[in-house]
PDB file of N, CA and C in Angstrom:
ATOM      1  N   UNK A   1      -7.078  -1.194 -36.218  1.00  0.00           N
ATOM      2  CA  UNK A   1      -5.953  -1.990 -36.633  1.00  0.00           C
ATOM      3  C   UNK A   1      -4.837  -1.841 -35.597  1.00  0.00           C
ATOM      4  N   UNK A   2      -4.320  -2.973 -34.686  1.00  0.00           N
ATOM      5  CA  UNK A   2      -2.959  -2.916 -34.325  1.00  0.00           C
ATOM      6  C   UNK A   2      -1.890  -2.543 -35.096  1.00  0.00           C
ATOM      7  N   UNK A   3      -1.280  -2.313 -33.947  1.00  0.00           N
ATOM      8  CA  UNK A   3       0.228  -2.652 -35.087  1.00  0.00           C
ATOM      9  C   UNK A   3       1.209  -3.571 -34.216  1.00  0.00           C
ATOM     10  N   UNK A   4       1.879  -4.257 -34.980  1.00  0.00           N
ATOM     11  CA  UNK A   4       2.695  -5.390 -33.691  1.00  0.00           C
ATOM     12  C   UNK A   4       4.246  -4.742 -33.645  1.00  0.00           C
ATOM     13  N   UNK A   5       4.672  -5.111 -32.661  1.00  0.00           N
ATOM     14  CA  UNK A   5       5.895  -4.460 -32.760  1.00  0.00           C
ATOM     15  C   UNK A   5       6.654  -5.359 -32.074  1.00  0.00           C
ATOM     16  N   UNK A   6       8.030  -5.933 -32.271  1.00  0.00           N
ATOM     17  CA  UNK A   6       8.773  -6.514 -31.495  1.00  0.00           C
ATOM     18  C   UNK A   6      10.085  -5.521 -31.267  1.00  0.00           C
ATOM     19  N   UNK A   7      10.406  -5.301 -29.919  1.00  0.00           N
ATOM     20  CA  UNK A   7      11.687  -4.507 -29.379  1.00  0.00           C
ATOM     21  C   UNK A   7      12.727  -5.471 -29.085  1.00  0.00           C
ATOM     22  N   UNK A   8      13.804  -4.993 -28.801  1.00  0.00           N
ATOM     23  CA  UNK A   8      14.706  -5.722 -28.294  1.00  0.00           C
ATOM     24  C   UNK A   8      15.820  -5.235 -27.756  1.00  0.00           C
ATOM     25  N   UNK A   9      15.721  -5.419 -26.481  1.00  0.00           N
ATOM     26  CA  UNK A   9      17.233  -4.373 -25.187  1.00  0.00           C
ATOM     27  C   UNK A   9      18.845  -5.486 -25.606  1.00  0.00           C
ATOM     28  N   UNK A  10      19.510  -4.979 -25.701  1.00  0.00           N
ATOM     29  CA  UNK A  10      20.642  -5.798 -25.470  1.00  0.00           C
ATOM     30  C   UNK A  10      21.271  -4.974 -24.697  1.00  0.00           C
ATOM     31  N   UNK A  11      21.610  -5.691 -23.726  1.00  0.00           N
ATOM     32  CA  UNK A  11      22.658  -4.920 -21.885  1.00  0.00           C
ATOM     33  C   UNK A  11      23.818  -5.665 -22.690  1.00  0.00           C
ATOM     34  N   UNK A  12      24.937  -4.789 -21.429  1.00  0.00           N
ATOM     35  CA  UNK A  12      26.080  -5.239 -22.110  1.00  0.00           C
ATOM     36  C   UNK A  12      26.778  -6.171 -21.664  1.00  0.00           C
ATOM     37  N   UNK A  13      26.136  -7.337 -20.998  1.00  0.00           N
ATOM     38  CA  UNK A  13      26.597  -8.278 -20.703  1.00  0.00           C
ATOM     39  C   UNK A  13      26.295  -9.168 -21.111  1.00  0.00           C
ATOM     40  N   UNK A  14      25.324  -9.071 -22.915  1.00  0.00           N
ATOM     41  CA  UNK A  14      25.124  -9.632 -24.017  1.00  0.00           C
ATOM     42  C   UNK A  14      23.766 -10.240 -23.393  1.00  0.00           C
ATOM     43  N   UNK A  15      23.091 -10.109 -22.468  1.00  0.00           N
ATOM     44  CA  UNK A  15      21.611 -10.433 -22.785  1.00  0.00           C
ATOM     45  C   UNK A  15      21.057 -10.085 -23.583  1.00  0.00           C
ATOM     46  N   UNK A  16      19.656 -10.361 -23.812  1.00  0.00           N
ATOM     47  CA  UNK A  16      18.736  -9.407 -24.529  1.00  0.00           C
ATOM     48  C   UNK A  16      17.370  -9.657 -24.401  1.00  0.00           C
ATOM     49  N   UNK A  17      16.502  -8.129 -23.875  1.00  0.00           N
ATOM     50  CA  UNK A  17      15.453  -8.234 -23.246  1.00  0.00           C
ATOM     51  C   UNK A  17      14.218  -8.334 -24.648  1.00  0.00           C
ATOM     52  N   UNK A  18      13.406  -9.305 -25.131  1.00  0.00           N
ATOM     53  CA  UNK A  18      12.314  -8.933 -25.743  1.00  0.00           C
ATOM     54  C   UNK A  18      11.151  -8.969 -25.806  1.00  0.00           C
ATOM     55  N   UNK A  19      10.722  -7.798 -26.294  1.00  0.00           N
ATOM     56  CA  UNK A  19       9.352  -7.745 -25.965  1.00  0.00           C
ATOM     57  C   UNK A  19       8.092  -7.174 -26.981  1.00  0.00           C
ATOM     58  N   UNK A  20       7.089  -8.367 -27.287  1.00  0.00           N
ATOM     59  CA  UNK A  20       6.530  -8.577 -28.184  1.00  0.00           C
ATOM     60  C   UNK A  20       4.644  -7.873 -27.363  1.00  0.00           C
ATOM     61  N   UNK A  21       4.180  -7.156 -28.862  1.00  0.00           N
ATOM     62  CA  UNK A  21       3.533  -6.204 -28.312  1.00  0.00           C
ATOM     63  C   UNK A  21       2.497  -6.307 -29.655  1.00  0.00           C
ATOM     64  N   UNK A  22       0.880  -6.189 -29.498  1.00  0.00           N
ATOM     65  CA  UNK A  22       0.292  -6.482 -31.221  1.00  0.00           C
ATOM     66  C   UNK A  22      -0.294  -7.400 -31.414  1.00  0.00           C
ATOM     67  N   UNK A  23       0.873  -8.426 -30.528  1.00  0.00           N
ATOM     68  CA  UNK A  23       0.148  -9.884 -31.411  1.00  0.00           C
ATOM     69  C   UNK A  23      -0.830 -10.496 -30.332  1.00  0.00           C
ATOM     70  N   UNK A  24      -2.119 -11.217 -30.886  1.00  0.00           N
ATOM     71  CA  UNK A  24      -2.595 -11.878 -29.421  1.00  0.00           C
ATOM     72  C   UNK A  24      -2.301 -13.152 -29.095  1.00  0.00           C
ATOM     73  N   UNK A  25      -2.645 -13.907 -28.525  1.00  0.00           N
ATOM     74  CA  UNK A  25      -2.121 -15.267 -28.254  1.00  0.00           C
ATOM     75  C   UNK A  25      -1.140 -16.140 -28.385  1.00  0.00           C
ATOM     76  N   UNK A  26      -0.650 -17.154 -28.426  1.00  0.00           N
ATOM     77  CA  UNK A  26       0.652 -18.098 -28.583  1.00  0.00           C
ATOM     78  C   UNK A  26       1.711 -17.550 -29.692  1.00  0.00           C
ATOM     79  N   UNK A  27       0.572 -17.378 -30.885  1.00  0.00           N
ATOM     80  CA  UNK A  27       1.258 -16.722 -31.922  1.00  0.00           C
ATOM     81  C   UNK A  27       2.483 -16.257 -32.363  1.00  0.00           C
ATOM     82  N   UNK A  28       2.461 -15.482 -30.794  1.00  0.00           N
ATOM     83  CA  UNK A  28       3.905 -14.215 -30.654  1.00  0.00           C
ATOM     84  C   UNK A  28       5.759 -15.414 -30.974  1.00  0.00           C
ATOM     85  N   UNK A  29       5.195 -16.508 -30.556  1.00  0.00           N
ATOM     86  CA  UNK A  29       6.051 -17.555 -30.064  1.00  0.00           C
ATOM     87  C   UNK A  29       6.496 -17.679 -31.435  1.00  0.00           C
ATOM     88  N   UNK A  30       5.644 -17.667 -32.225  1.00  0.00           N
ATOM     89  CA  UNK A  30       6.297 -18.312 -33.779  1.00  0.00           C
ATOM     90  C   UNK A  30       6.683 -17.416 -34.538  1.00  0.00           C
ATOM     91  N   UNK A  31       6.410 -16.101 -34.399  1.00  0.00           N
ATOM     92  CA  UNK A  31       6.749 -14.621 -34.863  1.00  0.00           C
ATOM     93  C   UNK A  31       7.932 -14.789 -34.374  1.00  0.00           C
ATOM     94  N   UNK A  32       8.344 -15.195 -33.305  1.00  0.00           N
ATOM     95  CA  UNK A  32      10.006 -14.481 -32.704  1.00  0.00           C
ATOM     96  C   UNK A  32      10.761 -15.826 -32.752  1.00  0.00           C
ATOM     97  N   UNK A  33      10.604 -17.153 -32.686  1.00  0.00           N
ATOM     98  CA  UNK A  33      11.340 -18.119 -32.906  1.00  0.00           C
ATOM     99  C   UNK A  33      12.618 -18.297 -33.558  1.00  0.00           C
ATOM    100  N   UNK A  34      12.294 -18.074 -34.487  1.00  0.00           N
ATOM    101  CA  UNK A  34      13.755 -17.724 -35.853  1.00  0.00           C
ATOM    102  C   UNK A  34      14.458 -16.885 -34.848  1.00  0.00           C
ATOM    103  N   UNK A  35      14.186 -15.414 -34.657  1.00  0.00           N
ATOM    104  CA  UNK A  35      14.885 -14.602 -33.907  1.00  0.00           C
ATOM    105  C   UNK A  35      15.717 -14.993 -32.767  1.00  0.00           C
ATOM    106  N   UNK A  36      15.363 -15.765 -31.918  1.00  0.00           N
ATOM    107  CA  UNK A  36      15.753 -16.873 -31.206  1.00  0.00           C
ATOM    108  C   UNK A  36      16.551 -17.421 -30.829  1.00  0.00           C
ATOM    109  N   UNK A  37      16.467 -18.395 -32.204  1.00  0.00           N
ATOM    110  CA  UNK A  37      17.305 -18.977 -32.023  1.00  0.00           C
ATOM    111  C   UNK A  37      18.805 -18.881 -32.806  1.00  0.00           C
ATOM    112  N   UNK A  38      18.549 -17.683 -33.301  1.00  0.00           N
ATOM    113  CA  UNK A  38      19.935 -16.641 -33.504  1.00  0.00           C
ATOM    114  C   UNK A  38      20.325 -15.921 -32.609  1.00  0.00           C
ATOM    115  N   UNK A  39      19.749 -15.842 -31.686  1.00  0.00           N
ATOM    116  CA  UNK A  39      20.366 -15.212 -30.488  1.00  0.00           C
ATOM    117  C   UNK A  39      20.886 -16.153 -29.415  1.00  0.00           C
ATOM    118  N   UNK A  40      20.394 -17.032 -29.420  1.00  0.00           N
ATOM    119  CA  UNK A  40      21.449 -17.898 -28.416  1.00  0.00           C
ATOM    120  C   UNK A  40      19.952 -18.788 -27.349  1.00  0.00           C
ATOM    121  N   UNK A  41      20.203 -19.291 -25.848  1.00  0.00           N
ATOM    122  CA  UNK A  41      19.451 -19.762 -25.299  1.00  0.00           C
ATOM    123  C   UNK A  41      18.471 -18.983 -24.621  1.00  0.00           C
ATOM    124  N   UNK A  42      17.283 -19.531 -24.477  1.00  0.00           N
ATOM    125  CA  UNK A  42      16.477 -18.360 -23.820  1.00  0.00           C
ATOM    126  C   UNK A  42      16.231 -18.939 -22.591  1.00  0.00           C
ATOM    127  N   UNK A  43      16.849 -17.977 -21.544  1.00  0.00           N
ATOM    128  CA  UNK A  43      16.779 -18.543 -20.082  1.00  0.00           C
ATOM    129  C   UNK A  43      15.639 -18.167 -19.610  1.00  0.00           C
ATOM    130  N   UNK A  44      14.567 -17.344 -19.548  1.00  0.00           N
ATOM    131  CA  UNK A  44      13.450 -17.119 -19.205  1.00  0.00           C
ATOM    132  C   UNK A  44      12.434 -16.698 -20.250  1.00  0.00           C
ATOM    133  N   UNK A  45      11.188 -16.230 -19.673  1.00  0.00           N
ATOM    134  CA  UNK A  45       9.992 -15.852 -20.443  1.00  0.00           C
ATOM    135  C   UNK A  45       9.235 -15.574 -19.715  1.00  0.00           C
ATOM    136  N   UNK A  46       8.430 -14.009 -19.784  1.00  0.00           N
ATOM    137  CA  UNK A  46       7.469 -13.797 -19.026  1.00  0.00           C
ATOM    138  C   UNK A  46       6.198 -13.152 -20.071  1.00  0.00           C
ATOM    139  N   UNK A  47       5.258 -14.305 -20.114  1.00  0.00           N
ATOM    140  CA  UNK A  47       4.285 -13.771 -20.730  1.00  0.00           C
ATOM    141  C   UNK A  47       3.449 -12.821 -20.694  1.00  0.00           C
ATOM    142  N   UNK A  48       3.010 -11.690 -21.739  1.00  0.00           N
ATOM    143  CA  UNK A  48       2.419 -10.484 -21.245  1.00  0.00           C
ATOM    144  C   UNK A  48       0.324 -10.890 -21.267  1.00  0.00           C
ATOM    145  N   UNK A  49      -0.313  -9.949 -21.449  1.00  0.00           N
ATOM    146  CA  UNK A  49      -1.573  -9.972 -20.711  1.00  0.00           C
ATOM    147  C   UNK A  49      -2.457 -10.491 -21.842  1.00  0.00           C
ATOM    148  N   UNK A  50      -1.311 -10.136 -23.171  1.00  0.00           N
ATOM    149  CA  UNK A  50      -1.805 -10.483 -25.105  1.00  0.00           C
ATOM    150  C   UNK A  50      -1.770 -11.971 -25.000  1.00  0.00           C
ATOM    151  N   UNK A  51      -1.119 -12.473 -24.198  1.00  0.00           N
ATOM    152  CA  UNK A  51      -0.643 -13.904 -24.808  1.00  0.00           C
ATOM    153  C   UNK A  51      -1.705 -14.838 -24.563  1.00  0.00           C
ATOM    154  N   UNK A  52      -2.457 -14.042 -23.416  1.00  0.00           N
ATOM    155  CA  UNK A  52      -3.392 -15.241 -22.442  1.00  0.00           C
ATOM    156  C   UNK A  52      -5.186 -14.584 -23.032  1.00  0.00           C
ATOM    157  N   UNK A  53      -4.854 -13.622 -24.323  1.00  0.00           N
ATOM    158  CA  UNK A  53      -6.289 -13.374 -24.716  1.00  0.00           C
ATOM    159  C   UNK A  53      -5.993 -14.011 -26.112  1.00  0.00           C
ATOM    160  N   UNK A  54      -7.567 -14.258 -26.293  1.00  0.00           N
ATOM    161  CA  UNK A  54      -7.775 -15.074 -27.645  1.00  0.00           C
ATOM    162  C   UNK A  54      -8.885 -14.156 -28.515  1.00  0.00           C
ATOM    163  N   UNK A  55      -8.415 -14.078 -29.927  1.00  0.00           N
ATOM    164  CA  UNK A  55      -8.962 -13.970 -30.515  1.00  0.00           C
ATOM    165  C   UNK A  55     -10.271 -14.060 -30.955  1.00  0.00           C
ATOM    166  N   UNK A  56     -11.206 -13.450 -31.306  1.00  0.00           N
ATOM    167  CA  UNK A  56     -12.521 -13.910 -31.609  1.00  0.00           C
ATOM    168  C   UNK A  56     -12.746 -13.830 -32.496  1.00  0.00           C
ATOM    169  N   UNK A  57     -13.450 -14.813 -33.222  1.00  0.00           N
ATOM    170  CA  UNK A  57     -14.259 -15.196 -34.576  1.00  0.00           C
ATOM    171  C   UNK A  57     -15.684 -15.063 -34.120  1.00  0.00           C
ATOM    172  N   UNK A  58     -16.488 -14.473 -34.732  1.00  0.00           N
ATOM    173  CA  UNK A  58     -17.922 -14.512 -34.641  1.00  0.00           C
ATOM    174  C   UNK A  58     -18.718 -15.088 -36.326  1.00  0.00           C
ATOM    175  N   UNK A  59     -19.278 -15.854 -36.235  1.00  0.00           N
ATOM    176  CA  UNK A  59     -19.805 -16.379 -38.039  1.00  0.00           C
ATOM    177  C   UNK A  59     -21.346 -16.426 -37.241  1.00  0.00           C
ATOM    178  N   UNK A  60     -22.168 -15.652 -38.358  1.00  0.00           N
ATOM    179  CA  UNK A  60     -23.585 -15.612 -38.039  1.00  0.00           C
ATOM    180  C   UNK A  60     -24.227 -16.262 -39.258  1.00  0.00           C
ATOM    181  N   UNK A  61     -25.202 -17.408 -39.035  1.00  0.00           N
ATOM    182  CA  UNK A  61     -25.451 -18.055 -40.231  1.00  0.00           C
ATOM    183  C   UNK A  61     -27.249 -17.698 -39.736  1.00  0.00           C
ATOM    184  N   UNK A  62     -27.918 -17.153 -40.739  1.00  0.00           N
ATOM    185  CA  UNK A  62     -29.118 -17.106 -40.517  1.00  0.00           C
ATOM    186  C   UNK A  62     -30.242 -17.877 -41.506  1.00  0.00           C
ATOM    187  N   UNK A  63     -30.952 -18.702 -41.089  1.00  0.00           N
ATOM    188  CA  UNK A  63     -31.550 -19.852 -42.414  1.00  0.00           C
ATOM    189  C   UNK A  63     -33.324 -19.552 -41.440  1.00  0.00           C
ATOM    190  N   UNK A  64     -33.964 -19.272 -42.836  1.00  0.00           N
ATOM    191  CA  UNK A  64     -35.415 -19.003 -42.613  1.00  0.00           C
ATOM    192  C   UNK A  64     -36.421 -20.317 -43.737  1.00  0.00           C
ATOM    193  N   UNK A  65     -37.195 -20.400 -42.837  1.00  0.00           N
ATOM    194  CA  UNK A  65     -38.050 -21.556 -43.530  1.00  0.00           C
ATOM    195  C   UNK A  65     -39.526 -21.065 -43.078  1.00  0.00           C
ATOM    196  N   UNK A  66     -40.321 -21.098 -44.410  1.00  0.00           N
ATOM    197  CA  UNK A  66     -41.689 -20.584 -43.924  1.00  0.00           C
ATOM    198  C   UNK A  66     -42.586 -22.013 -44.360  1.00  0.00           C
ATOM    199  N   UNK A  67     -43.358 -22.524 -43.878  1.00  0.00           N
ATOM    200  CA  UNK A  67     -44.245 -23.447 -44.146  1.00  0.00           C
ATOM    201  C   UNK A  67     -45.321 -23.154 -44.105  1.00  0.00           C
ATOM    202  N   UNK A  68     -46.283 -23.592 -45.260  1.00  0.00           N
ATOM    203  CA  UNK A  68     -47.950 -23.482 -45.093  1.00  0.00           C
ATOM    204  C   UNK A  68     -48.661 -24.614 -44.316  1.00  0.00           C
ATOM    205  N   UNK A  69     -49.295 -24.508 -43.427  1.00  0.00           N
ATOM    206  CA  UNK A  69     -50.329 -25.483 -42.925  1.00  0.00           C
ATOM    207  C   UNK A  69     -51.682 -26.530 -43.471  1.00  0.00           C
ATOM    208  N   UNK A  70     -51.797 -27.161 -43.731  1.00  0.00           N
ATOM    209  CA  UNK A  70     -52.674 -27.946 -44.495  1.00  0.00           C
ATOM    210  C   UNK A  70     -53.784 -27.903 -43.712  1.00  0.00           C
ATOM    211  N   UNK A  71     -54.283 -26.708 -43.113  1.00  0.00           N
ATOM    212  CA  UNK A  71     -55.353 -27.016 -42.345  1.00  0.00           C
ATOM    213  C   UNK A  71     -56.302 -26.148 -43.798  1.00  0.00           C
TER     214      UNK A  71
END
């Protein structure tokens, strides 16, 4: 089990650095949005190594059919 964690630096020249950690893919974007856009404009973004991996689903469906031969 992860655990996700979002940090957040504020320097004192009222930036604020954040950084999202846990989550995999685009995801992170809609987790921190709200946050956001209570904080004001976001002049950059540097995506980390989570953002650009995807999730995997694996579904194994196994179907057996036996037939008799009419010979």
């Amino acid at each position: 089990m992860n655990m996700e964690t979002l940090e957040f630096v504020i320097y004192p020249d009222g930036r604020v650095k954040e950084k999202v950690t846990g989550i995999v893919g685009a995801s992170c974007q809609e987790v921190t949005a709200a946050i956001e856009a209570q904080l004001g404009t976001v002049i950059s973004q540097e995506k980390s190594s989570e953002y650009y991996n995807q999730t995997i689903s694996q579904s194994t469906q196994v179907s057996n059919q036996a037939s008799f031969s009419d010979w």
